[in-house]
C-alpha atoms as a PDB file:
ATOM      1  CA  UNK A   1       0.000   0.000   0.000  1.00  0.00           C
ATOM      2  CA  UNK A   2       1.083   3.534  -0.918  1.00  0.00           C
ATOM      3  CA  UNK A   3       0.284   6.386   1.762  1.00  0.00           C
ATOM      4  CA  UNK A   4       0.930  10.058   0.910  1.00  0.00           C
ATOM      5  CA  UNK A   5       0.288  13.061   3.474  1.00  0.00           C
ATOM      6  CA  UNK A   6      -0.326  16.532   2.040  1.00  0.00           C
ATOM      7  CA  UNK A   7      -1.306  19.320   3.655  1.00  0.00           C
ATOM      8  CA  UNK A   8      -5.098  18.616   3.849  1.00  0.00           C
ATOM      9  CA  UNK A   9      -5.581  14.761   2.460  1.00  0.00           C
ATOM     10  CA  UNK A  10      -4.120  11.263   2.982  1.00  0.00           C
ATOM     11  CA  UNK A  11      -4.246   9.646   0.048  1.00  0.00           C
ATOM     12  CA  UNK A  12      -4.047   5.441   0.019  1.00  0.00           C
ATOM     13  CA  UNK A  13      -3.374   3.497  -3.190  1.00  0.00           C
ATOM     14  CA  UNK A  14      -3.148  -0.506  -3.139  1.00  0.00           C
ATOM     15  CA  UNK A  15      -3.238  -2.980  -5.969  1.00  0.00           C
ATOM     16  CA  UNK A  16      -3.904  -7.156  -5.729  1.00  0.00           C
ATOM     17  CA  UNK A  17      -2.172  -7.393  -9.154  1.00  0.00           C
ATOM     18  CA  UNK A  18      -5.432  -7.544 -10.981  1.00  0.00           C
ATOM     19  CA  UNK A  19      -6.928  -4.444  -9.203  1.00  0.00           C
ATOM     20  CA  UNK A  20      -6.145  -0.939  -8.287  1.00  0.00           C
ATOM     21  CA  UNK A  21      -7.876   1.299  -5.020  1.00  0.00           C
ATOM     22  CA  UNK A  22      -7.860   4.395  -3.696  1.00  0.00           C
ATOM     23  CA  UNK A  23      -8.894   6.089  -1.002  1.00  0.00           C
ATOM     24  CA  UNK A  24      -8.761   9.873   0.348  1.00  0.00           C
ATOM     25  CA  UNK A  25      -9.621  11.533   3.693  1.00  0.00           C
ATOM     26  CA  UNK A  26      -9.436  14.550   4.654  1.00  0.00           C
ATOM     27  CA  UNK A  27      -6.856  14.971   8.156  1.00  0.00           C
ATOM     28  CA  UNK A  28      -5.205  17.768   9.756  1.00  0.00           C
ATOM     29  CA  UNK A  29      -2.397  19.688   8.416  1.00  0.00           C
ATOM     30  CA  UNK A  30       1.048  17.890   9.197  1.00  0.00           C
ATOM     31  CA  UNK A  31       3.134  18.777   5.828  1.00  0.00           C
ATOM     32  CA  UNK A  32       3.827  16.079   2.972  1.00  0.00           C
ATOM     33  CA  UNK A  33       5.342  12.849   3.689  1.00  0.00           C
ATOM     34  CA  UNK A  34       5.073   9.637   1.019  1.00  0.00           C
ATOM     35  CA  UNK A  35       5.860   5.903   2.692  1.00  0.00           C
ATOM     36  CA  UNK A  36       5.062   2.336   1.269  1.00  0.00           C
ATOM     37  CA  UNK A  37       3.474  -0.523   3.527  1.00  0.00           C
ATOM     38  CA  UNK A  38       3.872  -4.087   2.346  1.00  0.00           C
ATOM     39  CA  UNK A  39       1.154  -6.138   2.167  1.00  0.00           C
ATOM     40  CA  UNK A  40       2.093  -8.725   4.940  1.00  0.00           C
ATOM     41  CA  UNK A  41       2.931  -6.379   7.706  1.00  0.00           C
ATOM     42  CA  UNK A  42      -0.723  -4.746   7.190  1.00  0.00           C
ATOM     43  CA  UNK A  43      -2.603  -7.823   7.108  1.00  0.00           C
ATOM     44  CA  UNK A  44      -0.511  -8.258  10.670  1.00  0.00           C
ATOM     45  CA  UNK A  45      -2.083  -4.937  11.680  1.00  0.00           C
ATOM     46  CA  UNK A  46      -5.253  -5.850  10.255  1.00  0.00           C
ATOM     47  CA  UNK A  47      -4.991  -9.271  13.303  1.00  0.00           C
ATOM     48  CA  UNK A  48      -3.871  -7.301  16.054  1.00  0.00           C
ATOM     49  CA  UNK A  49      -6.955  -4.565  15.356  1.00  0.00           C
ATOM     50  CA  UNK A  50      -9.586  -7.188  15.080  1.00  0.00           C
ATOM     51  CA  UNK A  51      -8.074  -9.290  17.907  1.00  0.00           C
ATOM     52  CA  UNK A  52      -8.062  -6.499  20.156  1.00  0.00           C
ATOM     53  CA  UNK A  53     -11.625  -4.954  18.954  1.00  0.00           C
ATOM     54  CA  UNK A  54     -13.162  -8.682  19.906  1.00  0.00           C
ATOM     55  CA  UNK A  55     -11.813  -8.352  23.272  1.00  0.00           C
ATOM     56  CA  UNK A  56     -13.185  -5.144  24.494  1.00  0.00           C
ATOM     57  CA  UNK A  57     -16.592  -6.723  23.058  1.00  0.00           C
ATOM     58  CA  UNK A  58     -16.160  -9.643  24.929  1.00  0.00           C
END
């Protein structure tokens, strides 16, 4: 996944090599920064968030 900051949107762009997404949000000003996530260490993220979501339910 491919995250860009700019001074009023963050921007996501991901592809699963047969399609392309995007997302935008507006956030608070913090300047422009660009970074890449792989795929594995979000789906990793993606665990610990749902496994820790279920336990407050719980």
């Amino acid at each position: 996944m491919n995250m860009s900051f700019n001074d009023q949107n963050l921007t996501c762009v991901a592809t699963n090599t047969h399609r392309l997404s995007m997302s935008r949000i507006d956030i608070k000003p913090t300047g422009n920064k660009f970074f890449n996530i792989p795929s594995t260490s979000l789906s990793e993220l993606i665990k610990l968030i749902g496994s820790t979501s279920n336990e407050k339910n719980n």
